[in-house]
C-alpha atoms as a PDB file:
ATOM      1  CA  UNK A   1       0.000   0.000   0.000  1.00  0.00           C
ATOM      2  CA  UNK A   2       1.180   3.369  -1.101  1.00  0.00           C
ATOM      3  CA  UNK A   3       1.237   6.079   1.606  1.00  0.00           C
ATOM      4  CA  UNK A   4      -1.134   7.844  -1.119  1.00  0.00           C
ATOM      5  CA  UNK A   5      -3.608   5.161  -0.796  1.00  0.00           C
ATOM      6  CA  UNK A   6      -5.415   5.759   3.074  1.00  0.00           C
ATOM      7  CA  UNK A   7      -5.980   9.473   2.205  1.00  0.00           C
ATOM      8  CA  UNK A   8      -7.640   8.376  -1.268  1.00  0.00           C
ATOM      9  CA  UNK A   9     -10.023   5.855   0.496  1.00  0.00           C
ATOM     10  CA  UNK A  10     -10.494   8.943   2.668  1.00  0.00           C
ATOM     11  CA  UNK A  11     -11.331  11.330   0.024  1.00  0.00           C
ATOM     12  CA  UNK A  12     -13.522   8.847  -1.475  1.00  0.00           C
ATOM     13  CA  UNK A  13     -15.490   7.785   2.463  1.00  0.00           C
ATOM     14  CA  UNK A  14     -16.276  12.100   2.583  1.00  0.00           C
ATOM     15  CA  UNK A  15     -17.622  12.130  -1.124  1.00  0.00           C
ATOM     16  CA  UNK A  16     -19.970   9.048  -0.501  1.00  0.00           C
ATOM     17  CA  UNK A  17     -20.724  10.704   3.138  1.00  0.00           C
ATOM     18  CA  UNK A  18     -21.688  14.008   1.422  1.00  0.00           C
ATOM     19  CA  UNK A  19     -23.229  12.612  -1.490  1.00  0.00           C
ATOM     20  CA  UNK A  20     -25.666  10.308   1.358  1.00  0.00           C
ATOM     21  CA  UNK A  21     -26.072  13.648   2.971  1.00  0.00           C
ATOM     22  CA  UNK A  22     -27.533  15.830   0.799  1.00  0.00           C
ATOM     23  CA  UNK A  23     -29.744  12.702  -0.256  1.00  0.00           C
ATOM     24  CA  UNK A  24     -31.065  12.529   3.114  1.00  0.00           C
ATOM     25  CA  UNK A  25     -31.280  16.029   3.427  1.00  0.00           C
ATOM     26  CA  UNK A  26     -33.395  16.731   0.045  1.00  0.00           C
ATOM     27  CA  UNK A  27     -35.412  13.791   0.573  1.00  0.00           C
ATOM     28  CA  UNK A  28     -36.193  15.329   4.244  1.00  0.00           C
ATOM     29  CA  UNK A  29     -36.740  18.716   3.017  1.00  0.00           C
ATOM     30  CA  UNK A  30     -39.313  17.174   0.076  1.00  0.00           C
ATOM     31  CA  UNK A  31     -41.197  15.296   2.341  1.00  0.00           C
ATOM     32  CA  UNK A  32     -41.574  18.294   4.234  1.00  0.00           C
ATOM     33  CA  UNK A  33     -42.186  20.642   2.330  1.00  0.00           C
ATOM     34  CA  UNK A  34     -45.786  21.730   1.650  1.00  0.00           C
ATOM     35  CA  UNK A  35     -47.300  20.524  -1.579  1.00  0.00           C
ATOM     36  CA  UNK A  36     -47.603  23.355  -4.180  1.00  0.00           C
ATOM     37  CA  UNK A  37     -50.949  25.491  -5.136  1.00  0.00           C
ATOM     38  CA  UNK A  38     -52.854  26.612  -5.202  1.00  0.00           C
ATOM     39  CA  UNK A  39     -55.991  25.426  -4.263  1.00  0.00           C
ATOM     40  CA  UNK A  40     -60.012  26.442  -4.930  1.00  0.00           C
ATOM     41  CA  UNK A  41     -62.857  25.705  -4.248  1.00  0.00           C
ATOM     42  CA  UNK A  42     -65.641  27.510  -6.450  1.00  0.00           C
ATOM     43  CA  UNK A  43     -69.317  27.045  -7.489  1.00  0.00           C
ATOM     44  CA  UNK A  44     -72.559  28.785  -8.038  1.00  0.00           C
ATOM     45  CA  UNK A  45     -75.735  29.271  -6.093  1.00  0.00           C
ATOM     46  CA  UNK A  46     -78.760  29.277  -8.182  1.00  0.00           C
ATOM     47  CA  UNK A  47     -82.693  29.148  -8.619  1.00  0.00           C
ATOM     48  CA  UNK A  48     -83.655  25.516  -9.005  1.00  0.00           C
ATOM     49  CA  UNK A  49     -87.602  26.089  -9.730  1.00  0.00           C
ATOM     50  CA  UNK A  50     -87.963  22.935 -11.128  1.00  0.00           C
ATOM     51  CA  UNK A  51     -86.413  20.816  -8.699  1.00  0.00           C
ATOM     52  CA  UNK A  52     -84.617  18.477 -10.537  1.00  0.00           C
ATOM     53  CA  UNK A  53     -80.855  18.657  -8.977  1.00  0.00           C
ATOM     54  CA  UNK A  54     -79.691  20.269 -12.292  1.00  0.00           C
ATOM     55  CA  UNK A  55     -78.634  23.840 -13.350  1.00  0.00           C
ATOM     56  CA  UNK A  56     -80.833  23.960 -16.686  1.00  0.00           C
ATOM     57  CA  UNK A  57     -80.196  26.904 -19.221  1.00  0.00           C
ATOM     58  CA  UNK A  58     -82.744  29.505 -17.981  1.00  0.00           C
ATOM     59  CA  UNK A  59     -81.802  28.866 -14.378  1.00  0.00           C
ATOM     60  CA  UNK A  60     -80.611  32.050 -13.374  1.00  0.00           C
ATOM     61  CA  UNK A  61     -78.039  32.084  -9.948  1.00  0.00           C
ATOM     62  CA  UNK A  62     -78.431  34.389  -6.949  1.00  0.00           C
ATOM     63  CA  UNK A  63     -76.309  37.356  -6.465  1.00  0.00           C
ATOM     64  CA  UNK A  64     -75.334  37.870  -2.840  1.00  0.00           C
ATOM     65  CA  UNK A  65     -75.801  34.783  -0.930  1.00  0.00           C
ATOM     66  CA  UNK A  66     -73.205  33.690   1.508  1.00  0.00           C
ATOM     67  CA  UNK A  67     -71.264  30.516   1.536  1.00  0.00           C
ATOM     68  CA  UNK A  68     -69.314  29.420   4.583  1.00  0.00           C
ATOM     69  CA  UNK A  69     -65.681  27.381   4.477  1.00  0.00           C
ATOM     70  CA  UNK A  70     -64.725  25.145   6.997  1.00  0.00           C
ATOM     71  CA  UNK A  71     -61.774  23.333   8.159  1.00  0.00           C
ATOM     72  CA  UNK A  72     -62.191  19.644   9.062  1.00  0.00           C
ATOM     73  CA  UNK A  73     -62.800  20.193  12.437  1.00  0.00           C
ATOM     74  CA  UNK A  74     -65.687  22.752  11.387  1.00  0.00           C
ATOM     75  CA  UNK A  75     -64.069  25.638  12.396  1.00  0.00           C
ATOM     76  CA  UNK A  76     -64.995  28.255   9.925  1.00  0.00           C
ATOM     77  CA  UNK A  77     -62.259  29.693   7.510  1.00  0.00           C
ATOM     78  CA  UNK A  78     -63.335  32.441   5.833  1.00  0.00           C
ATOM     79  CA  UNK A  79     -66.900  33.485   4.243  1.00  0.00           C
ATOM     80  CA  UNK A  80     -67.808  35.062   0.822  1.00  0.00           C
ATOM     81  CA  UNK A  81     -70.640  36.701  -0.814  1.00  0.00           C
ATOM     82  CA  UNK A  82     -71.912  35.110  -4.775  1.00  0.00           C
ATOM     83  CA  UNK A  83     -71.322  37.731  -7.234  1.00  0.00           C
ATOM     84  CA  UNK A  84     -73.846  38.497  -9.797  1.00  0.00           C
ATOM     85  CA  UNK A  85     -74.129  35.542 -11.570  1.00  0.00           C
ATOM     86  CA  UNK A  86     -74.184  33.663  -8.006  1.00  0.00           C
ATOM     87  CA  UNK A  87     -70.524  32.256  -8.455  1.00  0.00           C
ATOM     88  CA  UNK A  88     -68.016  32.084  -5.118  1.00  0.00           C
ATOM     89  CA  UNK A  89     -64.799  30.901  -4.737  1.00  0.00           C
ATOM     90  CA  UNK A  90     -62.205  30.421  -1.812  1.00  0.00           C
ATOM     91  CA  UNK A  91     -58.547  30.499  -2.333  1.00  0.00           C
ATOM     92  CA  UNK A  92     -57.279  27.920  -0.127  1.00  0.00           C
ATOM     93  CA  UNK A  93     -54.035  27.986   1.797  1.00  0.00           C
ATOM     94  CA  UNK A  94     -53.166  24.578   1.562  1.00  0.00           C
ATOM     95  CA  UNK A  95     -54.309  20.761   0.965  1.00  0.00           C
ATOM     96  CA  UNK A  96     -56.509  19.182   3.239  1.00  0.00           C
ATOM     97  CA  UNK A  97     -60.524  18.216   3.580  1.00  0.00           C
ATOM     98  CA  UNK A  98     -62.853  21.605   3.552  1.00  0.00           C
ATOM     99  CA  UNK A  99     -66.457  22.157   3.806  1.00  0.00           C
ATOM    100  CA  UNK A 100     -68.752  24.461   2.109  1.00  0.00           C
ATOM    101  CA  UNK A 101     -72.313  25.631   2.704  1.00  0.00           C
ATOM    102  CA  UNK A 102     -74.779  27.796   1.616  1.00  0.00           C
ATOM    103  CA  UNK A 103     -76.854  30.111   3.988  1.00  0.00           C
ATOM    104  CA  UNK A 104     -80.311  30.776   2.199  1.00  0.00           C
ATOM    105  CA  UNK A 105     -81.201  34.316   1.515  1.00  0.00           C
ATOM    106  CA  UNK A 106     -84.605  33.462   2.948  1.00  0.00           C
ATOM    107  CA  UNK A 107     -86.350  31.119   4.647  1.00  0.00           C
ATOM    108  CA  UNK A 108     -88.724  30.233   1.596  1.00  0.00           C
ATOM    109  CA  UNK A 109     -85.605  28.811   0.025  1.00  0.00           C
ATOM    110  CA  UNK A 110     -85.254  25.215   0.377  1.00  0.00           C
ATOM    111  CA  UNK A 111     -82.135  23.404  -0.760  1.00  0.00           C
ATOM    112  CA  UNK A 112     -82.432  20.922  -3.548  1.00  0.00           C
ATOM    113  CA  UNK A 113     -78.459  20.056  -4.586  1.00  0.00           C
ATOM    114  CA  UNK A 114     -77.224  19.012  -2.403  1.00  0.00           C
ATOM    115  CA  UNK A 115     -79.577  18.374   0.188  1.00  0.00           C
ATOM    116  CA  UNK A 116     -77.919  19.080   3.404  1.00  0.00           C
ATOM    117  CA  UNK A 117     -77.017  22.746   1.935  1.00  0.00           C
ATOM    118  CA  UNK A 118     -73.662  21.863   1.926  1.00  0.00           C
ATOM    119  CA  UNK A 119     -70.170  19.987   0.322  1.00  0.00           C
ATOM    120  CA  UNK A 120     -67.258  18.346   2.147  1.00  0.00           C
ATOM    121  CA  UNK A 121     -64.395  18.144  -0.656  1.00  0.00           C
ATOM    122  CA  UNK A 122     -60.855  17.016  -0.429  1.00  0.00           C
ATOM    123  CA  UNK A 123     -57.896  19.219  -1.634  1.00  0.00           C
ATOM    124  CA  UNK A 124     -54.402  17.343  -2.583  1.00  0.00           C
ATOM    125  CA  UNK A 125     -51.696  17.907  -4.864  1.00  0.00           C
ATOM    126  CA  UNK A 126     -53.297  15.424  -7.718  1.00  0.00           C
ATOM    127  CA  UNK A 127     -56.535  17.462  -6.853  1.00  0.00           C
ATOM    128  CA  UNK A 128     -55.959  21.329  -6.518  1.00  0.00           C
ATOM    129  CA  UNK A 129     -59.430  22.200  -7.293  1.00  0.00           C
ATOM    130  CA  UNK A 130     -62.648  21.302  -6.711  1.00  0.00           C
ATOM    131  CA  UNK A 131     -66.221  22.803  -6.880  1.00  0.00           C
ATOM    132  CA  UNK A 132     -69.771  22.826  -5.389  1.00  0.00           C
ATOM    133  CA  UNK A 133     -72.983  23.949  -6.818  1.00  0.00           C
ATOM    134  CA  UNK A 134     -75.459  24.814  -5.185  1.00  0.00           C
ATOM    135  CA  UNK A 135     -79.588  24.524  -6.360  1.00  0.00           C
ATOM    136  CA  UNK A 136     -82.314  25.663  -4.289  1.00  0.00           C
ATOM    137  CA  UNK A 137     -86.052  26.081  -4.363  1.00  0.00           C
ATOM    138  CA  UNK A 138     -88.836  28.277  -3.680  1.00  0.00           C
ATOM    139  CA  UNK A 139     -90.845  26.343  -0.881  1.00  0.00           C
ATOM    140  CA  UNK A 140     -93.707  28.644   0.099  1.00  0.00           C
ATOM    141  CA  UNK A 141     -94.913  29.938  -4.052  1.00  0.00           C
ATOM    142  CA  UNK A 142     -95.604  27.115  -6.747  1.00  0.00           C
ATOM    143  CA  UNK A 143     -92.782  25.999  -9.276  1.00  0.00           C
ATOM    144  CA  UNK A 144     -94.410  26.641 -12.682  1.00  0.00           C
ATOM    145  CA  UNK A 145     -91.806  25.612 -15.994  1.00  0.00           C
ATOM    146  CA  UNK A 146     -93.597  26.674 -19.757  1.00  0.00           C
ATOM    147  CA  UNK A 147     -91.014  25.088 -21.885  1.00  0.00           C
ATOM    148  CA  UNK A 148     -90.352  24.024 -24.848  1.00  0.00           C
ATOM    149  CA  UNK A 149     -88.792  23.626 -28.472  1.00  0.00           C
ATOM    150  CA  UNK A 150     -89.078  25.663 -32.354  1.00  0.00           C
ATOM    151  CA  UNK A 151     -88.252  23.881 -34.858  1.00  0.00           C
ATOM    152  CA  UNK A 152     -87.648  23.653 -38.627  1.00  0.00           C
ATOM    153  CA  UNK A 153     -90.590  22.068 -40.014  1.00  0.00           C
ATOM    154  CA  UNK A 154     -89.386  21.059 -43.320  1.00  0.00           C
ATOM    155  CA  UNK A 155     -92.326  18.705 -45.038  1.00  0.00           C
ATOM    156  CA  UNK A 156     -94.792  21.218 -42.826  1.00  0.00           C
ATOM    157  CA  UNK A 157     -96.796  18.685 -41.451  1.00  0.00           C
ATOM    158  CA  UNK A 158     -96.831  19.812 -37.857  1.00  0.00           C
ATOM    159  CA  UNK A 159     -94.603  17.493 -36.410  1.00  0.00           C
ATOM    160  CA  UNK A 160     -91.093  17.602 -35.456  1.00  0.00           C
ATOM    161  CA  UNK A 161     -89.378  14.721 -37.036  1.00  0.00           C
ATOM    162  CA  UNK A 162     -86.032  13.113 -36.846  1.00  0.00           C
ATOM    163  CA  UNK A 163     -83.362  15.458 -38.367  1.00  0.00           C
ATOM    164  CA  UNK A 164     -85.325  18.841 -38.449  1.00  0.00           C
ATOM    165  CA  UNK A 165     -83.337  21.543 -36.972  1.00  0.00           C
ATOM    166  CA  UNK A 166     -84.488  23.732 -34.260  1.00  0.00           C
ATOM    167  CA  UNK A 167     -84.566  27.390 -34.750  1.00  0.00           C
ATOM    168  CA  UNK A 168     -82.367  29.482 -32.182  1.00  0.00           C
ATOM    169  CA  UNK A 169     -82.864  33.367 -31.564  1.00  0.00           C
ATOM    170  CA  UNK A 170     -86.968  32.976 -32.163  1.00  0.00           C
ATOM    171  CA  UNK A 171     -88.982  35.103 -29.552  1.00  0.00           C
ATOM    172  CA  UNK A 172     -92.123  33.177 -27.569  1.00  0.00           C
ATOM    173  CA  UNK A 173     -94.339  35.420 -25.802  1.00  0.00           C
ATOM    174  CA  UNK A 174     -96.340  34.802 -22.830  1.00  0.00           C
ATOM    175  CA  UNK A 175     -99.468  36.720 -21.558  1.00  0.00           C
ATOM    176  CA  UNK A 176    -103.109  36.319 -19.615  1.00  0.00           C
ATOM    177  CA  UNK A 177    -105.876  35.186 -21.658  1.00  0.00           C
ATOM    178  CA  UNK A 178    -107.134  38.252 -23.534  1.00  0.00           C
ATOM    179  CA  UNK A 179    -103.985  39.982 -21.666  1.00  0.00           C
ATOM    180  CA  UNK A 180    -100.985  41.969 -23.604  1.00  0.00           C
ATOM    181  CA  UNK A 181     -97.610  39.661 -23.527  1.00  0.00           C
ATOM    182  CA  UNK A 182     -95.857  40.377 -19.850  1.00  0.00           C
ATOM    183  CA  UNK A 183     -92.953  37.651 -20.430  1.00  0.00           C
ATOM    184  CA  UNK A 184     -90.899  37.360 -23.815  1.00  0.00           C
ATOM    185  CA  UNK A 185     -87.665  34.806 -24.302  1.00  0.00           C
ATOM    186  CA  UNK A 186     -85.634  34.047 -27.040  1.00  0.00           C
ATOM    187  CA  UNK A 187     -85.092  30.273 -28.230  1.00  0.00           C
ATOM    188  CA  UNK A 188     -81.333  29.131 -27.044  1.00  0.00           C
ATOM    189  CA  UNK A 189     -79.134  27.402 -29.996  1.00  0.00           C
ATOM    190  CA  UNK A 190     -80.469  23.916 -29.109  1.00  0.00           C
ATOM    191  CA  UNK A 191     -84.144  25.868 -29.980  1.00  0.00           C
ATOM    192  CA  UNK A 192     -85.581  25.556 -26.454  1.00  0.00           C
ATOM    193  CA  UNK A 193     -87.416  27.981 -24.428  1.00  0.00           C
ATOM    194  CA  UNK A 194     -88.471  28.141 -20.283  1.00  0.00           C
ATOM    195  CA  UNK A 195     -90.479  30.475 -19.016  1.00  0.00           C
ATOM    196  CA  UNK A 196     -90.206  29.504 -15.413  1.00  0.00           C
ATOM    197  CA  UNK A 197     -91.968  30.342 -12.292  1.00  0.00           C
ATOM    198  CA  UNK A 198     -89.304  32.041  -9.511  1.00  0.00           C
ATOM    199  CA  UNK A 199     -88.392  34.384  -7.319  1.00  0.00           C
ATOM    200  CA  UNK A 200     -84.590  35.087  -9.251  1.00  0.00           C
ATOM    201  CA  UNK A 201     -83.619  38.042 -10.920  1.00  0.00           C
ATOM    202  CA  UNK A 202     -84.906  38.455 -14.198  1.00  0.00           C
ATOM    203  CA  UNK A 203     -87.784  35.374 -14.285  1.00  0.00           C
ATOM    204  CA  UNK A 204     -91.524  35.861 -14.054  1.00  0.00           C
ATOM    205  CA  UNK A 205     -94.154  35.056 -11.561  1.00  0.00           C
ATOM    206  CA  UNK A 206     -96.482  32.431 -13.263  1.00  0.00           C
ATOM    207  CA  UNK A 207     -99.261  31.383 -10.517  1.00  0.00           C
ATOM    208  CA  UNK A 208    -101.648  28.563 -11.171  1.00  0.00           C
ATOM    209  CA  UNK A 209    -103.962  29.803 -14.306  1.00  0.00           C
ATOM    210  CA  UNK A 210    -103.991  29.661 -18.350  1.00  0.00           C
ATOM    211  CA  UNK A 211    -102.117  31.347 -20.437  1.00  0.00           C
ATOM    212  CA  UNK A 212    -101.522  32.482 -24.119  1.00  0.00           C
ATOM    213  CA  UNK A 213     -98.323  31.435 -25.663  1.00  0.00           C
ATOM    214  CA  UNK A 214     -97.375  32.755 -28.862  1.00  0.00           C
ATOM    215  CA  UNK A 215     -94.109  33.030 -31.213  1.00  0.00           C
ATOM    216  CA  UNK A 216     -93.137  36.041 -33.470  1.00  0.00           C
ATOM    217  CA  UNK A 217     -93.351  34.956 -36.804  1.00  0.00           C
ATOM    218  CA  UNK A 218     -89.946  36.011 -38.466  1.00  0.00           C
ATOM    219  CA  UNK A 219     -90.797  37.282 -42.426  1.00  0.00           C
ATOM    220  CA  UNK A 220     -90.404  34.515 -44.594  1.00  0.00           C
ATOM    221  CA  UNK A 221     -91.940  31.795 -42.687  1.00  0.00           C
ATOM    222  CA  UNK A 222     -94.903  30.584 -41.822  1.00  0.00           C
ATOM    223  CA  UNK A 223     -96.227  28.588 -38.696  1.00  0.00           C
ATOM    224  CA  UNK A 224     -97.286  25.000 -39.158  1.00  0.00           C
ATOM    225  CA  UNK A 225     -97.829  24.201 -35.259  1.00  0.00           C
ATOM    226  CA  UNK A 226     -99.741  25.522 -34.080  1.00  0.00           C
ATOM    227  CA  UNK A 227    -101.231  26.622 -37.190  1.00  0.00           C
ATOM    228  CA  UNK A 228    -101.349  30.492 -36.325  1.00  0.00           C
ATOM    229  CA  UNK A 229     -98.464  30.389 -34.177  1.00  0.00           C
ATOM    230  CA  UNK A 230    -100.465  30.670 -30.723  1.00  0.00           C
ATOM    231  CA  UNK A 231    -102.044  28.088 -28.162  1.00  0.00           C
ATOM    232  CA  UNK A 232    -103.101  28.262 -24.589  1.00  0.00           C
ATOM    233  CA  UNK A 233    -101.573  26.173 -21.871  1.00  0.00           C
ATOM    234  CA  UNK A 234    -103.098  25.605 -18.284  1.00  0.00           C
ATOM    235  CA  UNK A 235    -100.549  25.749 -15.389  1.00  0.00           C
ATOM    236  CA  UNK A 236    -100.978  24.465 -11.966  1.00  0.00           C
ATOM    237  CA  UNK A 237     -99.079  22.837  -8.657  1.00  0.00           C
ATOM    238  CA  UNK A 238    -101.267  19.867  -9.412  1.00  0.00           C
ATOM    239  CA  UNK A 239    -100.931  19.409 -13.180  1.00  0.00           C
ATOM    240  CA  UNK A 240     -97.205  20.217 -14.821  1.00  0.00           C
ATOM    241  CA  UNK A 241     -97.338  22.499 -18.208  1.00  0.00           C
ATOM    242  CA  UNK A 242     -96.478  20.195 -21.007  1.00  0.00           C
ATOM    243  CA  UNK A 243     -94.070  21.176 -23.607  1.00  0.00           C
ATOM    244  CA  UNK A 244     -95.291  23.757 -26.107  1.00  0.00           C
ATOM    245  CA  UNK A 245     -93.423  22.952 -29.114  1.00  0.00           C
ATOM    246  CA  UNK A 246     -93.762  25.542 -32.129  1.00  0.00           C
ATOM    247  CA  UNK A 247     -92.800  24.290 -35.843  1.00  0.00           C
ATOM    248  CA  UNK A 248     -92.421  26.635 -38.613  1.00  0.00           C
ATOM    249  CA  UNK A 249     -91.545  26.289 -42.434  1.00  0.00           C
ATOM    250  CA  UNK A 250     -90.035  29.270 -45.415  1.00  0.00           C
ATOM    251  CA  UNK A 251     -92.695  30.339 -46.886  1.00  0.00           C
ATOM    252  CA  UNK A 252     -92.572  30.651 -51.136  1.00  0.00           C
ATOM    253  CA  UNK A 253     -92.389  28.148 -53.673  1.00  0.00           C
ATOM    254  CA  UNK A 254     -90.336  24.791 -53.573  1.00  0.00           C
ATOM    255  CA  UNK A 255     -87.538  24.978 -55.474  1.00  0.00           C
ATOM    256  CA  UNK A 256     -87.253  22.194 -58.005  1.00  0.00           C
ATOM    257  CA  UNK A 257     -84.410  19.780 -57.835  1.00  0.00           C
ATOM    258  CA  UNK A 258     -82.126  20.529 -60.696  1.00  0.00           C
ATOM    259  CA  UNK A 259     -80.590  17.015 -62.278  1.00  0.00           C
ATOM    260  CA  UNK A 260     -78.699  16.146 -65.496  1.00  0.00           C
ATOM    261  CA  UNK A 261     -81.174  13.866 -67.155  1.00  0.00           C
ATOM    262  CA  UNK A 262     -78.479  11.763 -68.575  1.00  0.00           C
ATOM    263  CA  UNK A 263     -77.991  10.868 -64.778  1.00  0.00           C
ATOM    264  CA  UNK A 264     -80.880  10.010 -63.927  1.00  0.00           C
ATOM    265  CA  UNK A 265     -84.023   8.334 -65.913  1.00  0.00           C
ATOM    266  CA  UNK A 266     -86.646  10.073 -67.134  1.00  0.00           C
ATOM    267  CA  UNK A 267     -89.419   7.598 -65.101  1.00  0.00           C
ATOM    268  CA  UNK A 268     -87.373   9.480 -61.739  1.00  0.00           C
ATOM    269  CA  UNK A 269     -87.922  12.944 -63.242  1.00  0.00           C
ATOM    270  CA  UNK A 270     -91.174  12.905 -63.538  1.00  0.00           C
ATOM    271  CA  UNK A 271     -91.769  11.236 -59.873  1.00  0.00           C
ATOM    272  CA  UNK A 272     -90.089  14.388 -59.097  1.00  0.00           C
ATOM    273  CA  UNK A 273     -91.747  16.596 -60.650  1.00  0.00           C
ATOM    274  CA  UNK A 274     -94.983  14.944 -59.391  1.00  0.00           C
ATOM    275  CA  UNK A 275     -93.932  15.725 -56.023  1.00  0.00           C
ATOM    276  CA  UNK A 276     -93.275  19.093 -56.425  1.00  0.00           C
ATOM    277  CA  UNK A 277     -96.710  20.208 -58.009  1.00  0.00           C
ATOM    278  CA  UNK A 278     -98.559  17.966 -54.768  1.00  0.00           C
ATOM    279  CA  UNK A 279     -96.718  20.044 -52.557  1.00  0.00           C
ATOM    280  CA  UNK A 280     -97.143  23.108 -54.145  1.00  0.00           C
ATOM    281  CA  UNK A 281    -101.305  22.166 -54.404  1.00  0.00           C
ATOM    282  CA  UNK A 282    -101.479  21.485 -51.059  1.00  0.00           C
ATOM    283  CA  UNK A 283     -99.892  24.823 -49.754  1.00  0.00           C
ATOM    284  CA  UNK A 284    -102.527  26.180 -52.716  1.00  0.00           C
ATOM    285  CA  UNK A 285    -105.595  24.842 -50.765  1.00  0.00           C
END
């Protein structure tokens, strides 16, 4: 052994030492270290007049209700107000199990989602964020929904059959029998409509009675369902509205299917044809 050779396996003991210690001390320090954010929790707080569990399209949220968080002992965090649409949201220090909950802005507001008023979520580093919705309903006044669809009546024969479109951006009206419209919506893009019964911002108050429903005929078209574009529907706790469904077709002359007639026989030409004057007759009478 060289006299060189002790102070090499020395040299070589403090490397492996050092290199073990800053493995034990990183591995410490990342075990101990919190896990990185941040973390929310977020929702909305909306009208649920129709009670089933679900935020529909013309369910509108409330604007100032409070929402509590809570630690998992229930000690209470921090509380916020909804904004205008009804949304919240907590910034949350750090991972762990929180609860959420609503405080009603009245006592004739019943919960509906969920039905203890409140969410208990869990926060980790695979699961920053998480969310709560809450749906509530008016307990003391009726829940009336008018609802429906417009639709693209193509072959006008006052149904709406597989692969007619819907019509978006059409206005329905609603009024008293013999009464001047107090309620007007606009179809959404899937065509539907609500009118619905509720105490939220910008809905209507629809107690138990019949009404007129109409649409506003846009030029160009003509109703085919009902035929004058107007019906009555009967509303009551008792007896749900059915849907109202309003179909609609251009109005003018069919255009006739332009073919080569080396493509296609004459015998197919005239069935054409054929079917174009029937139509055209029938609109006639």
């Amino acid at each position: 052994m060289t006299s060189s050779e002790p102070v090499r396996r020395l040299r070589g003991l403090q490397t492996l030492g050092l290199a073990a210690l800053i493995l034990i001390l990183c591995t410490g320090a990342a075990l101990a270290a919190p896990q990185a954010g941040p973390y929310t929790i977020s929702g909305t707080v909306y009208s649920d007049p129709n009670g089933n569990c679900n935020r529909d399209p013309a369910e509108t949220g409330f604007s100032g209700w409070t929402v509590i968080l809570a630690d998992s002992s229930g000690a209470t965090i921090a509380t916020t107000l909804t904004d205008a649409n009804g949304f919240y949201r907590f910034d949350i220090p750090g991972p762990g199990t929180y609860t959420v909950s609503e405080v009603p802005g009245s006592d004739c507001w019943v919960p509906t989602t969920p039905k203890s008023g409140s969410c208990t979520l869990t926060l980790s580093a695979d699961k920053p964020d998480a969310s709560c919705d809450f749906g509530n309903i008016d307990a003391v006044n009726p829940v009336h929904v008018i609802t429906g669809t417009v639709f693209d009546d193509l072959n006008g024969n006052g149904i709406w059959d597989a692969l007619e479109p819907v019509l978006s951006g059409w206005t329905i009206a609603v009024s008293s029998l013999g009464g001047a419209p107090f309620g007007l919506v606009q179809t959404l893009t899937d065509g539907s409509y609500f009118f619905v019964n509720s105490h939220a911002a910008g809905s209507i108050i629809l107690p138990d009675g019949t009404y007129t429903l109409s649409e506003v005929i846009l030029p160009g078209w003509v109703a085919t369902t009902p035929a004058d574009g107007t019906t009555t529907v009967t509303v009551s706790a008792d007896s749900p509205a059915p849907a109202i469904n309003f179909g609609n077709m251009q109005a003018g002359p069919v255009p006739v299917p332009e073919f080569p007639s080396a493509v296609l026989p004459a015998a197919v030409i005239a069935g054409l044809l054929a079917v174009v004057f029937f139509v055209r007759r029938t609109r006639e009478n």
